[in-house]
C-alpha atoms as a PDB file:
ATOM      1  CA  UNK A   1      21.058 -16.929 -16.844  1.00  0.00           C
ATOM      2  CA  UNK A   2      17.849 -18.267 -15.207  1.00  0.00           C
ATOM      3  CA  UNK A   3      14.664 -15.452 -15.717  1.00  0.00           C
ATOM      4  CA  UNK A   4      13.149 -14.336 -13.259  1.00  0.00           C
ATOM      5  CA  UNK A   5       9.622 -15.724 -12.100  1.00  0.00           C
ATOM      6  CA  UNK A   6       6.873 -13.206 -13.033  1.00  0.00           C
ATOM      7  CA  UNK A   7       4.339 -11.843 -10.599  1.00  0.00           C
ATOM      8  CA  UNK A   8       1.427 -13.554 -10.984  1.00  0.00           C
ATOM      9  CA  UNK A   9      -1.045 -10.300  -9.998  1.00  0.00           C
ATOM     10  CA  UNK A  10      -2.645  -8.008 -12.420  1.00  0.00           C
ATOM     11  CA  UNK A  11      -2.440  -4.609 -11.715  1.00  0.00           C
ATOM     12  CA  UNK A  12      -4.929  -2.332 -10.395  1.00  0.00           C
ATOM     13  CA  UNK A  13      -6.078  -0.607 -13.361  1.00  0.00           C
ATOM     14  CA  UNK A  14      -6.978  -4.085 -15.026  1.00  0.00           C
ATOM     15  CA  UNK A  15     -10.284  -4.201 -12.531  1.00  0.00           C
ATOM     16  CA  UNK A  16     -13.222  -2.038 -11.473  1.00  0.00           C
ATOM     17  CA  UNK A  17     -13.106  -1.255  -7.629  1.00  0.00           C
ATOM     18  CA  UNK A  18     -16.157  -3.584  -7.405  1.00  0.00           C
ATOM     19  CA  UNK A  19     -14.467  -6.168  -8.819  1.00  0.00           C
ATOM     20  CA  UNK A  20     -11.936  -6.888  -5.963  1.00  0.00           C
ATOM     21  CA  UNK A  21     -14.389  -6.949  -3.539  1.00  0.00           C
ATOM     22  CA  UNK A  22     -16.500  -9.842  -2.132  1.00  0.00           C
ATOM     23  CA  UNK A  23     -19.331 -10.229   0.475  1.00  0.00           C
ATOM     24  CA  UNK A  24     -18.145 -12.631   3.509  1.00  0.00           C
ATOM     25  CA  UNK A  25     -20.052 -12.880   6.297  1.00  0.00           C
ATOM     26  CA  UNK A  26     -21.872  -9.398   6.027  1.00  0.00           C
ATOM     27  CA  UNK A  27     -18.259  -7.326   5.366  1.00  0.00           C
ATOM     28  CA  UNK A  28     -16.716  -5.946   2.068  1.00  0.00           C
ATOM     29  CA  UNK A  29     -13.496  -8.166   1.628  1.00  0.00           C
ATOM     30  CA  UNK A  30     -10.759  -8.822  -0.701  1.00  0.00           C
ATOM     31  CA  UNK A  31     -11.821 -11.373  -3.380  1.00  0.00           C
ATOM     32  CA  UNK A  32      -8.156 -12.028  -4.517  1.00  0.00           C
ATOM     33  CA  UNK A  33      -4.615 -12.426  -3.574  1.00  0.00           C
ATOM     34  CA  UNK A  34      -3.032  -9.373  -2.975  1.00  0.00           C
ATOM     35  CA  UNK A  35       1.085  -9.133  -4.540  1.00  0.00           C
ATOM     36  CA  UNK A  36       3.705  -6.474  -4.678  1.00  0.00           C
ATOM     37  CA  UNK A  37       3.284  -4.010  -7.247  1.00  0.00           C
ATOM     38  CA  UNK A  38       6.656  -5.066  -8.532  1.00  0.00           C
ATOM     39  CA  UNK A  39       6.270  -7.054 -11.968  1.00  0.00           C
ATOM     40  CA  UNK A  40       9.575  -9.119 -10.629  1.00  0.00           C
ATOM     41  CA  UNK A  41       8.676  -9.628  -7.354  1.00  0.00           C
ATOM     42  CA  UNK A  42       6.317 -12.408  -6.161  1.00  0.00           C
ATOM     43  CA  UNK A  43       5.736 -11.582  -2.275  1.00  0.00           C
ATOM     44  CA  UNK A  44       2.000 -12.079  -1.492  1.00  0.00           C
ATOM     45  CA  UNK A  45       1.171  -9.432   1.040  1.00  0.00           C
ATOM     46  CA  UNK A  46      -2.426 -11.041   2.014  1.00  0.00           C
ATOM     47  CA  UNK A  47      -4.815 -14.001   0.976  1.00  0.00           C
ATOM     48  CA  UNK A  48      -8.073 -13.484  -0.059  1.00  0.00           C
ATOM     49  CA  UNK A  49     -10.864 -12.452   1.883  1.00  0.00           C
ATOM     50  CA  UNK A  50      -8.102 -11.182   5.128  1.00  0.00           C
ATOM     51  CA  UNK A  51      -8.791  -7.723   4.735  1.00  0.00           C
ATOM     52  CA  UNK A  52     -11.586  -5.599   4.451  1.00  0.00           C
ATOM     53  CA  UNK A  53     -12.825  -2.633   2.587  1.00  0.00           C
ATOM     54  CA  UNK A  54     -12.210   1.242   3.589  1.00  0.00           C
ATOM     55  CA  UNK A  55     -11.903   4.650   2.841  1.00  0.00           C
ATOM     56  CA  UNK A  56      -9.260   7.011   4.765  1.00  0.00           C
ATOM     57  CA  UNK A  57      -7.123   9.594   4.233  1.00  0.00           C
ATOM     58  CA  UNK A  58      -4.639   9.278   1.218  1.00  0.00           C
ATOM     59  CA  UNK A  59      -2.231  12.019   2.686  1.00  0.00           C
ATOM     60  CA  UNK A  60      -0.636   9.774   4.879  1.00  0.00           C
ATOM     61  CA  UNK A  61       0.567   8.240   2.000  1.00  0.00           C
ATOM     62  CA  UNK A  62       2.520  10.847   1.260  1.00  0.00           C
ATOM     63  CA  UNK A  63       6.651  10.411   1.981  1.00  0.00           C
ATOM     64  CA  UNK A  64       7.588  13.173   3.930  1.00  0.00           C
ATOM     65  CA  UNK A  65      11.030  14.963   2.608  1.00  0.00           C
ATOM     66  CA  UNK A  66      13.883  13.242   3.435  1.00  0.00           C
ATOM     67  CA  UNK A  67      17.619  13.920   3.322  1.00  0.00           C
ATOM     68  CA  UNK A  68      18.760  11.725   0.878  1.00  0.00           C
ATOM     69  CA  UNK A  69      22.829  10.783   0.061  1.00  0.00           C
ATOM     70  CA  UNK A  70      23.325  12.483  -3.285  1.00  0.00           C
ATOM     71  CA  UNK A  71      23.014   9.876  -6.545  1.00  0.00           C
ATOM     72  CA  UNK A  72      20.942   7.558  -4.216  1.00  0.00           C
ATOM     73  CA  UNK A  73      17.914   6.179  -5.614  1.00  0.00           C
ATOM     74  CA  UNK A  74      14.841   5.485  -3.178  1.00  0.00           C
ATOM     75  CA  UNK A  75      11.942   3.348  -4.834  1.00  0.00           C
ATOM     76  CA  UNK A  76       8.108   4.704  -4.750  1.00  0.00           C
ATOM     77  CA  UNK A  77       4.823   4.373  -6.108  1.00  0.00           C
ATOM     78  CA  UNK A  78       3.587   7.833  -7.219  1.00  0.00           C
ATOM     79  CA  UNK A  79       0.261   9.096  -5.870  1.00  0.00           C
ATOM     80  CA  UNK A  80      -2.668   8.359  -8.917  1.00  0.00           C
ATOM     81  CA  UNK A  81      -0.203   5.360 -10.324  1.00  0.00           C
ATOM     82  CA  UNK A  82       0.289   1.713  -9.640  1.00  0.00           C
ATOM     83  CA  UNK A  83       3.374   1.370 -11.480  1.00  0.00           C
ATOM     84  CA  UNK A  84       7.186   1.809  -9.788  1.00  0.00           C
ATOM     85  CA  UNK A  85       9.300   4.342 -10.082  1.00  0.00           C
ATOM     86  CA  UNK A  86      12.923   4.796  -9.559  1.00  0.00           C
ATOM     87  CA  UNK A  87      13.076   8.627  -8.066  1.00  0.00           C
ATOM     88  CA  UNK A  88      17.269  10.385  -7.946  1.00  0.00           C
ATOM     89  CA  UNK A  89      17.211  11.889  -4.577  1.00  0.00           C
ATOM     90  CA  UNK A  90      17.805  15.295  -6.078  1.00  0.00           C
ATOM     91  CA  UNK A  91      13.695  14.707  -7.144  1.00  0.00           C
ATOM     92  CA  UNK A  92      10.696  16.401  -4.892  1.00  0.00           C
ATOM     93  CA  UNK A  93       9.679  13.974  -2.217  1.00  0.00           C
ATOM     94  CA  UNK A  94       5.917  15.186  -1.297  1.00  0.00           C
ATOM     95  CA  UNK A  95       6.159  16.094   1.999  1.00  0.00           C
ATOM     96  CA  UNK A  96       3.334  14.862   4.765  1.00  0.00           C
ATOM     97  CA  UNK A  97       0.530  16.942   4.763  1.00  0.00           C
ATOM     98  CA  UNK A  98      -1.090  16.616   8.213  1.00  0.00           C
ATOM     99  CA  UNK A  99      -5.056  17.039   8.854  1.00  0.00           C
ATOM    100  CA  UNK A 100      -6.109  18.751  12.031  1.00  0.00           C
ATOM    101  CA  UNK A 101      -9.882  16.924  11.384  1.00  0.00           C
ATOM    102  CA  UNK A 102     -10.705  13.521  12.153  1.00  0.00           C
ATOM    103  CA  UNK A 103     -12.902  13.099   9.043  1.00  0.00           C
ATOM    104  CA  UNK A 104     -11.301  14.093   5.604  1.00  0.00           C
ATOM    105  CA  UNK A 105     -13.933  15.351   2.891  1.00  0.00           C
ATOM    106  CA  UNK A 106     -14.275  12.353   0.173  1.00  0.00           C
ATOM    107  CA  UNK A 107     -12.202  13.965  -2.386  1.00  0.00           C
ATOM    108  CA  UNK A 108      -9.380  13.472   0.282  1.00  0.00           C
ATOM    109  CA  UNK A 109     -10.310   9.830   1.097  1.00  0.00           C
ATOM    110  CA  UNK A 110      -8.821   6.814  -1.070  1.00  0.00           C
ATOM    111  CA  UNK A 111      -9.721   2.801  -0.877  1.00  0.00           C
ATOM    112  CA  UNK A 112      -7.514   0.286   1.302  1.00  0.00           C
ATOM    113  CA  UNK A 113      -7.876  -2.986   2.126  1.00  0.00           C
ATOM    114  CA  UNK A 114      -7.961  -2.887   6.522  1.00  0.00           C
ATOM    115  CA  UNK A 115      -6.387  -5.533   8.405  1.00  0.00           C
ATOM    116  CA  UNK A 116      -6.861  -4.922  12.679  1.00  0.00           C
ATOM    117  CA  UNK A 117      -4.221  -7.447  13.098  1.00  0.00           C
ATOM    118  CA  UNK A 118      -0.035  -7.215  11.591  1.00  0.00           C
ATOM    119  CA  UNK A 119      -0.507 -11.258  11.551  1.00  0.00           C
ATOM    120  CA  UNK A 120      -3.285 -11.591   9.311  1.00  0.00           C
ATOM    121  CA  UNK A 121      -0.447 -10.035   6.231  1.00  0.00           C
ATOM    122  CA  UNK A 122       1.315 -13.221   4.464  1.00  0.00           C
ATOM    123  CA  UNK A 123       4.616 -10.518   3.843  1.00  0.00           C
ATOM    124  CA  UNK A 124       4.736  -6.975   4.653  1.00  0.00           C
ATOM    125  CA  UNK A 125       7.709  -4.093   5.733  1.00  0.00           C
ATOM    126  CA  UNK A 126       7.449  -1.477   8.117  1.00  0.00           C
ATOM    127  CA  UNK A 127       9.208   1.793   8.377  1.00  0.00           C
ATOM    128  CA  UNK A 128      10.396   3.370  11.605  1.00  0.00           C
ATOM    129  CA  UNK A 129       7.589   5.298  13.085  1.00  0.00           C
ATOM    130  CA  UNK A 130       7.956   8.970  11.796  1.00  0.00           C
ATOM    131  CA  UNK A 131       7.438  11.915  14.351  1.00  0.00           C
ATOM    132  CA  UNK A 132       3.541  12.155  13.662  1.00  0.00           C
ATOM    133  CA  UNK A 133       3.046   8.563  14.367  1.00  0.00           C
ATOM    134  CA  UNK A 134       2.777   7.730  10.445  1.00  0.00           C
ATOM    135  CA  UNK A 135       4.598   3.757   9.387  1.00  0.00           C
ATOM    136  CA  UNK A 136       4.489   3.090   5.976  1.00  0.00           C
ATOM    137  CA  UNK A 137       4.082  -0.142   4.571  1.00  0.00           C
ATOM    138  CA  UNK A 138       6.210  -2.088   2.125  1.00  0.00           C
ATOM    139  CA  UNK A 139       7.026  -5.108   0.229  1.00  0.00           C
ATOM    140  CA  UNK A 140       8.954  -7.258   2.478  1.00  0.00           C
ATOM    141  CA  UNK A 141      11.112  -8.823  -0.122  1.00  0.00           C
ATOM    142  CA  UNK A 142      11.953  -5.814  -2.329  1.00  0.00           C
ATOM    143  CA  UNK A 143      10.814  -2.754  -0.234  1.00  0.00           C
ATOM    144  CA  UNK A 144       9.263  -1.616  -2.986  1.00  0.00           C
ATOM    145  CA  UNK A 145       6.261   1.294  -1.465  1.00  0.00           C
ATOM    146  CA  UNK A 146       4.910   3.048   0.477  1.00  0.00           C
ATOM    147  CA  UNK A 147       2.030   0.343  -0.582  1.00  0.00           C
ATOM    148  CA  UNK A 148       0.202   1.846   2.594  1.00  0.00           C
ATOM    149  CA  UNK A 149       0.353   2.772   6.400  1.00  0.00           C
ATOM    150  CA  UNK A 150      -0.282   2.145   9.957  1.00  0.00           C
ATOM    151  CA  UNK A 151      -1.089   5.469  12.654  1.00  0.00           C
ATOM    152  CA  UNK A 152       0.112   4.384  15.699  1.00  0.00           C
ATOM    153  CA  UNK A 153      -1.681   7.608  16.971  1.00  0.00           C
ATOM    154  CA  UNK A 154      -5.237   6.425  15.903  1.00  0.00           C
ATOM    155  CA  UNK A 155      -7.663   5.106  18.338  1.00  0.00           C
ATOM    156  CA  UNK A 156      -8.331   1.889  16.443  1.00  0.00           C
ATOM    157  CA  UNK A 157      -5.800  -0.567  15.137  1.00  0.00           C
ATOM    158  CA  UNK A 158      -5.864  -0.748  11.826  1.00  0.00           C
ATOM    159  CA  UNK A 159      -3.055  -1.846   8.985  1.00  0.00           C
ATOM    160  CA  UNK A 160      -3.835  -0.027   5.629  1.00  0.00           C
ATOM    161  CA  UNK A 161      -2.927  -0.939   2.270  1.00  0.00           C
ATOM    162  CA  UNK A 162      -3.987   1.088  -0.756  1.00  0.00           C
ATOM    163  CA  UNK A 163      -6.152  -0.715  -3.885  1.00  0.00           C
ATOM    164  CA  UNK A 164      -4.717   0.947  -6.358  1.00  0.00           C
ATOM    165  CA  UNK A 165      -0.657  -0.067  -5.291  1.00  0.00           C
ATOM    166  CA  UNK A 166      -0.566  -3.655  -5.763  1.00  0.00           C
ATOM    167  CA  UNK A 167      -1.350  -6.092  -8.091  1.00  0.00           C
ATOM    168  CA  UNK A 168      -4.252  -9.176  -7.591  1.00  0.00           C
ATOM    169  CA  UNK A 169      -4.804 -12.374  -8.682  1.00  0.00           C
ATOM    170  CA  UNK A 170      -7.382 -14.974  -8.214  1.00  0.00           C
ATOM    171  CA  UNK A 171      -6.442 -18.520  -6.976  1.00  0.00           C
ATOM    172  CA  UNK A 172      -6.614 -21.497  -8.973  1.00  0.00           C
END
């Protein structure tokens, strides 16, 4: 039995926030290659220096509760973790919180690397749009996520993936 290629990323918690970032052309970017969080998978999700730095709200990350066939097993990334997990569906599913302000206070904020543009990913997976506009983001060869999110009700478009679920690595 052939093994299976390792990811070539290192995780999140291997770096300093600082130390993903790089100055291009007077804009916080990505300075690596962005993979799935998935040790097994090697999807790249974006190249290096496509997205940019910012802070929004980290509820939206949150999976809302769904009915779930019993004994099925839906893959996540928890909420402060950058590791997978395999949840049963009789586990909690934190449901969507929804924020009637257009400016969360920083506690409620988290990193993500922007992209204005669905093209400028290398891989990516949407979800079907949920009822308050909210599709998440996943690995498009494993479905591993939500790795971020996309609000179609926003005024600006703007793809959003989360620094701390995925891994990076630098090119040689």
């Amino acid at each position: 039995m052939a093994a299976t290629a390792r990811n070539p990323g290192k995780q999140y918690t291997e770096f300093k926030e600082q130390d993903l970032t790089t100055s291009v052309q007077e804009r916080t970017a990505n300075k690596f290659d962005i993979y799935c969080p998935q040790e097994s998978c090697r999807c790249k999700l974006l190249l290096a220096q496509a997205a940019t730095l910012a802070h929004r709200e980290k509820s939206k990350l949150s999976l809302p509760k769904l009915p779930v066939a019993p004994g099925a097993t839906v893959s996540t990334i928890e909420e402060n973790d950058s590791t997978v997990h395999e949840d049963t569906a009789q586990s909690e599913i934190k449901e969507t919180e929804e924020s009637n302000t257009t400016t969360a206070p920083v506690e409620d904020q988290q990193a993500f690397w922007r992209v204005s543009n669905m093209m400028a990913f290398e891989n990516i997976g949407f979800s079907k749009k949920l009822p308050n506009g909210i599709q998440f983001l996943s690995c498009a060869d494993c479905d591993t996520g939500p790795l971020g999110y996309h609000d179609s009700t926003g005024s600006s478009k703007e793809y959003l993936i989360a620094l701390n679920r995925v891994r990076y690595h630098e090119r040689s």
